[in-house]
Protein backbone atom coordinates (compact mmCIF):
# COMPACT_ATOMS: atom_id res chain seq x y z
CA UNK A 1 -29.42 -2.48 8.87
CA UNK A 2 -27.44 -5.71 7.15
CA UNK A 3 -28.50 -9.41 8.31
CA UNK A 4 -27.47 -10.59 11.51
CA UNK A 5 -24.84 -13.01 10.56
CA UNK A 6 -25.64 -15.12 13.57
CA UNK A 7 -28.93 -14.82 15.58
CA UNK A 8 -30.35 -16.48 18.76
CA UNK A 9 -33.25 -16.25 19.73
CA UNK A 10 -35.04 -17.26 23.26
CA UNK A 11 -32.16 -19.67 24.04
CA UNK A 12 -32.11 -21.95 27.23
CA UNK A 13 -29.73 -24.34 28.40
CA UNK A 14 -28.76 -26.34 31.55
CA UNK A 15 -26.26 -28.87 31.63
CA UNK A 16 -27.35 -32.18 33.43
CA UNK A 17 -28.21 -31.89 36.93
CA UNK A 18 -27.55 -27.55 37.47
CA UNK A 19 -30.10 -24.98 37.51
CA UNK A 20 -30.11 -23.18 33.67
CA UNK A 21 -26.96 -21.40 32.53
CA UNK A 22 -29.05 -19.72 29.49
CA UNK A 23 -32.64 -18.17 29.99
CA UNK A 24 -34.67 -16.77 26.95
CA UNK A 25 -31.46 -15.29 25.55
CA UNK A 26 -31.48 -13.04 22.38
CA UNK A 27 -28.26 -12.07 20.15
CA UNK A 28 -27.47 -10.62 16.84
CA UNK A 29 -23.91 -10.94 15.35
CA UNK A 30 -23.97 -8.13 12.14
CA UNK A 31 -21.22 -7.48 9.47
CA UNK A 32 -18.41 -5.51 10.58
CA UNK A 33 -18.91 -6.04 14.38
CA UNK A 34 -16.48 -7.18 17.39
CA UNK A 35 -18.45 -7.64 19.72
CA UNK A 36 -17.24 -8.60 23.14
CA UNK A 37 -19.06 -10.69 25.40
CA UNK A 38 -18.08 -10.39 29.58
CA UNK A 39 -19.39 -11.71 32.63
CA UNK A 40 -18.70 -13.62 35.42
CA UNK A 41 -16.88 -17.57 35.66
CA UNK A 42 -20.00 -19.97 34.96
CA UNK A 43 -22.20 -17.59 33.62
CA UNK A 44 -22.13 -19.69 30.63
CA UNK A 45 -20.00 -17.66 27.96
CA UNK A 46 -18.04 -20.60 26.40
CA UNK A 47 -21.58 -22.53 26.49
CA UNK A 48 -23.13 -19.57 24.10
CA UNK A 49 -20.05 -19.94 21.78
CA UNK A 50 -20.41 -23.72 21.73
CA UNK A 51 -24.15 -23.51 20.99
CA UNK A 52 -23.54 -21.18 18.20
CA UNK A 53 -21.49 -23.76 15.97
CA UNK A 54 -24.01 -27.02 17.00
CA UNK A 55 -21.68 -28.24 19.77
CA UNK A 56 -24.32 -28.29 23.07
CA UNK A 57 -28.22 -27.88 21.71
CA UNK A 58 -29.89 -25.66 23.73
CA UNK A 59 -32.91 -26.30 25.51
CA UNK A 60 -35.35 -23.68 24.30
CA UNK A 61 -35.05 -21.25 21.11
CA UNK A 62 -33.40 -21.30 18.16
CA UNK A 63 -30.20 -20.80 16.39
CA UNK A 64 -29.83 -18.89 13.23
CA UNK A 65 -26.62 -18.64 11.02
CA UNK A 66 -26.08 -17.37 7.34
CA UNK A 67 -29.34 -16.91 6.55
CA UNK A 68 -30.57 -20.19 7.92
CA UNK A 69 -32.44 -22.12 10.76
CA UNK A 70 -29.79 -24.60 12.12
CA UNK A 71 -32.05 -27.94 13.53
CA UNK A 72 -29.92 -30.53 13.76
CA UNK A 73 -25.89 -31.80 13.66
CA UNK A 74 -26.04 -32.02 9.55
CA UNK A 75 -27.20 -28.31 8.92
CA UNK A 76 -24.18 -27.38 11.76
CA UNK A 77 -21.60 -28.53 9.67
CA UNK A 78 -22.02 -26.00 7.50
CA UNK A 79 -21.85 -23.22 10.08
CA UNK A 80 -18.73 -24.95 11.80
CA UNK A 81 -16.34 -24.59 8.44
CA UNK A 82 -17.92 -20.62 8.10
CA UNK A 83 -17.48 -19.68 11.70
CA UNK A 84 -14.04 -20.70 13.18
CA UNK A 85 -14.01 -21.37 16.65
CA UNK A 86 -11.14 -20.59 19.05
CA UNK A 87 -11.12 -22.40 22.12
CA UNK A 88 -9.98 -21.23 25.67
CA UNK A 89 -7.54 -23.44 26.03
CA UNK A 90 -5.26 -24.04 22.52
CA UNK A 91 -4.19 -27.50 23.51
CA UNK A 92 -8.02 -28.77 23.09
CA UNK A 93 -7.58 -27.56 19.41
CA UNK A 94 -3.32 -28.04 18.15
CA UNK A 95 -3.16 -32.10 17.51
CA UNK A 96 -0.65 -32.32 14.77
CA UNK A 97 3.14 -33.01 14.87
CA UNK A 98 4.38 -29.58 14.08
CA UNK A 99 3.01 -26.12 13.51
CA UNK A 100 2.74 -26.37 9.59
CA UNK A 101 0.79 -29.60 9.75
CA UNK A 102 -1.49 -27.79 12.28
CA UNK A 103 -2.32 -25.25 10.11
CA UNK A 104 -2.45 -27.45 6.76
CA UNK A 105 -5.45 -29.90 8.48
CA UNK A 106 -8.05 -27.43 7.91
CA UNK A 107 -7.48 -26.48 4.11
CA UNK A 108 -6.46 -29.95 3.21
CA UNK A 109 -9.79 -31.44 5.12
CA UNK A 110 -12.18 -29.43 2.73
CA UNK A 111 -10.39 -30.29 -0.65
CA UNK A 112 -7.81 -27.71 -1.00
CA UNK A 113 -4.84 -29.49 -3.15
CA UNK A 114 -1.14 -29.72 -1.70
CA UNK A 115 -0.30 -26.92 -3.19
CA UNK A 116 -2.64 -24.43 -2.82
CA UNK A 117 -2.69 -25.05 1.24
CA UNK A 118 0.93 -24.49 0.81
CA UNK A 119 0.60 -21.21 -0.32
CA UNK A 120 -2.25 -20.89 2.74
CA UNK A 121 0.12 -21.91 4.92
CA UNK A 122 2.72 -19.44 3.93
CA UNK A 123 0.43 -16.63 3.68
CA UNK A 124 -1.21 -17.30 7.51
CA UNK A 125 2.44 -17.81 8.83
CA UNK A 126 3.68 -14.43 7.27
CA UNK A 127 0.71 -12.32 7.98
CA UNK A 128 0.63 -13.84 12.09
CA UNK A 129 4.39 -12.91 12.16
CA UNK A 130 5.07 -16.95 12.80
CA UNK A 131 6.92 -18.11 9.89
CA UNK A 132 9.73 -18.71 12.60
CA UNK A 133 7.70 -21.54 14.08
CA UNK A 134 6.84 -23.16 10.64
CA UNK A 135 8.97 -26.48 11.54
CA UNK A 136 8.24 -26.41 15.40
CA UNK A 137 6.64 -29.41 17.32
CA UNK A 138 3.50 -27.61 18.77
CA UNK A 139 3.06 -29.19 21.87
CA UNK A 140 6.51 -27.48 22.79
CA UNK A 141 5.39 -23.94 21.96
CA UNK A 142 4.99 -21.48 24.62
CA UNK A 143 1.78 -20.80 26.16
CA UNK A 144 1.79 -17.19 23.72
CA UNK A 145 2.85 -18.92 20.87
CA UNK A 146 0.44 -21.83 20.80
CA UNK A 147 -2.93 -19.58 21.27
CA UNK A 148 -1.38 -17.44 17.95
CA UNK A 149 -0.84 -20.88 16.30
CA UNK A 150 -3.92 -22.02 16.61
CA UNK A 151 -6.09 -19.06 15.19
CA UNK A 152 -3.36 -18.96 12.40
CA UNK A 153 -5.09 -22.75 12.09
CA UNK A 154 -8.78 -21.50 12.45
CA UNK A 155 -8.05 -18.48 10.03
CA UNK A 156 -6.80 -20.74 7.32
CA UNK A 157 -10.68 -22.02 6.75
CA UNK A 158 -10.79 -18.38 6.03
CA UNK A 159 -13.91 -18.43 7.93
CA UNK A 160 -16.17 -15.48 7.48
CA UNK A 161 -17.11 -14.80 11.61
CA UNK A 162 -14.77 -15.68 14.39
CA UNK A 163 -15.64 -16.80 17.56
CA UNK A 164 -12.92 -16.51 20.39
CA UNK A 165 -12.90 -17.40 23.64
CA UNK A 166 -10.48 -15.85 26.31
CA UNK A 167 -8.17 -15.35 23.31
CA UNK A 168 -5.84 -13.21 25.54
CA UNK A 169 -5.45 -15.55 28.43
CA UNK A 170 -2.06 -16.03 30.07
CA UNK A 171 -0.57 -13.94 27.51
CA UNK A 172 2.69 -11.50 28.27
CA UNK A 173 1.93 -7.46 27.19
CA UNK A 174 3.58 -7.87 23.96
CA UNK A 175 1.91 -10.70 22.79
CA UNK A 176 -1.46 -9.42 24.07
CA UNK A 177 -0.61 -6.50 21.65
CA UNK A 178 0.08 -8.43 19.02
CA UNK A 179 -2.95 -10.16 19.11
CA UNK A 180 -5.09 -6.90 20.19
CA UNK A 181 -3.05 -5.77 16.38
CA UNK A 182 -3.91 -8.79 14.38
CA UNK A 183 -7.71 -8.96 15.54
CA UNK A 184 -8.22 -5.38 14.42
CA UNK A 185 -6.74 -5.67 10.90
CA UNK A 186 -9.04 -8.53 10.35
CA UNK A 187 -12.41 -7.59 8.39
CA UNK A 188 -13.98 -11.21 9.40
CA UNK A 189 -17.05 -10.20 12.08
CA UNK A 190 -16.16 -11.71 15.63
CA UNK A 191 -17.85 -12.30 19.32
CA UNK A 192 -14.66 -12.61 22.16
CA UNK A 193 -15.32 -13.94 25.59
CA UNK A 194 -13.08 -11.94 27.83
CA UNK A 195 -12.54 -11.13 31.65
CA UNK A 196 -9.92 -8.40 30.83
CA UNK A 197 -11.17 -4.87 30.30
CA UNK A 198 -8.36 -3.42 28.96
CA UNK A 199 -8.12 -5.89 26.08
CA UNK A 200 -11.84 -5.68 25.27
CA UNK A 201 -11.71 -1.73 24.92
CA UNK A 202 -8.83 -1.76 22.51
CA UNK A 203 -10.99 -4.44 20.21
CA UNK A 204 -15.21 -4.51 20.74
CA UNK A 205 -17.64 -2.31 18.56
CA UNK A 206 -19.95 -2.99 20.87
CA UNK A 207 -20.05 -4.85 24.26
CA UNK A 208 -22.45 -7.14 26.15
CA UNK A 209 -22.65 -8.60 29.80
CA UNK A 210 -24.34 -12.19 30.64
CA UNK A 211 -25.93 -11.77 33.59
CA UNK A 212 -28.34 -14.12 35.47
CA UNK A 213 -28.50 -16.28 31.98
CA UNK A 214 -28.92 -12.90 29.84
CA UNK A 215 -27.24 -10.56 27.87
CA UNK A 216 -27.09 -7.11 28.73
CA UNK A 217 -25.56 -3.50 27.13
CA UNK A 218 -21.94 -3.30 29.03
CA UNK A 219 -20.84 0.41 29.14
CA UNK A 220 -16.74 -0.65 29.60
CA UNK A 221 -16.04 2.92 31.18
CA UNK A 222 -18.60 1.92 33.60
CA UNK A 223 -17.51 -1.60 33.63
CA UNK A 224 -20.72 -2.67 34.91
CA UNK A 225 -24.10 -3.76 32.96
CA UNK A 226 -26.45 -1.04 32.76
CA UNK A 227 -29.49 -1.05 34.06
């Protein structure tokens, strides 16, 4: 079997205050998978995504990415431009003027020239079906538009894993499918955090439940963790 692109190992965490979210949980993220991650409000999904690119530090275990031990915030830096990171809600991530600029921040922030983000930009617009919102403010795009938007921003790092959390949220049946279409045609490996069973079995290689601070095999015909 390949590496594990991202592996945790015994990982605990409690936030300040609140009994543990996290107890002695174990992952493996391997080429080629989408694996989809379900489970209940508060059972801590978002928290294993954020712990994955150095954002919360968990109590217990460790945290292994590309072939590495991650410690500390400096060796994280590395993992946050090679995993991209879509947040639940796209208005914690779009901060520039217009949808271009958006997009452009990521390329230009790791030494890409004018013109070859340019030609990034282009390319991400065209291949997400946006070029139509190229010169739109973003904080005026629909709720649809600005969750496409901003992994059109995330996949112009061209990171190598994606991480995505309720990436299907509040979007219409079209949308949803053109997301569901998108995500498939994409060889990058990715986890998704999602409540909705119907988008899950159109994308995931392979499923998982947290449950009680664990992860469990989720049989989605079952829709249930299995025993």
């Amino acid at each position: 079997m390949s590496e594990a692109l991202i592996s945790l190992r015994n990982i605990g965490f409690a936030y300040l205050g609140r009994t543990a979210t996290l107890q002695a949980l174990d992952l493996d993220l391997f080429p080629g998978e989408r694996l989809c991650v379900s489970g209940p409000n508060g059972a801590g999904k978002s928290t294993l995504l954020h712990i994955m690119v150095g954002l919360l530090k968990p109590t217990t275990g460790t945290v292994e990415a590309f072939g590495q031990k991650r410690l500390g915030e400096k060796n994280f830096h590395d993992v946050r431009r090679r995993a991209g990171l879509v947040f639940q809600d796209p208005d914690d991530q779009l901060f520039c003027p217009t949808v271009q600029e958006d997009i452009a921040f990521g390329p230009l922030n790791i030494g890409k020239s004018k013109s070859e983000t340019a030609a990034i930009v282009e390319q991400v617009l065209e291949h997400f079906g946006l070029m139509h919102l190229k010169e739109r403010i973003t904080h005026k795009l629909s709720g649809g538009e600005k969750r496409l938007v901003t992994l059109a921003a995330v996949m112009a790092m061209e990171p190598e894993v994606l991480l995505l959390d309720e990436p299907s949220n509040g979007l219409d049946e079209e949308t949803t499918d053109r997301l569901v279409e998108i995500l498939v045609s994409l060889p990058q490996s990715m986890i998704l955090i999602s409540h909705d069973a119907h988008f899950r079995a159109k994308i995931a290689t392979r499923s998982l439940s947290l449950v009680d601070g664990h992860l469990e095999d989720f049989d989605p015909k079952c829709r249930h963790a299995k025993p």
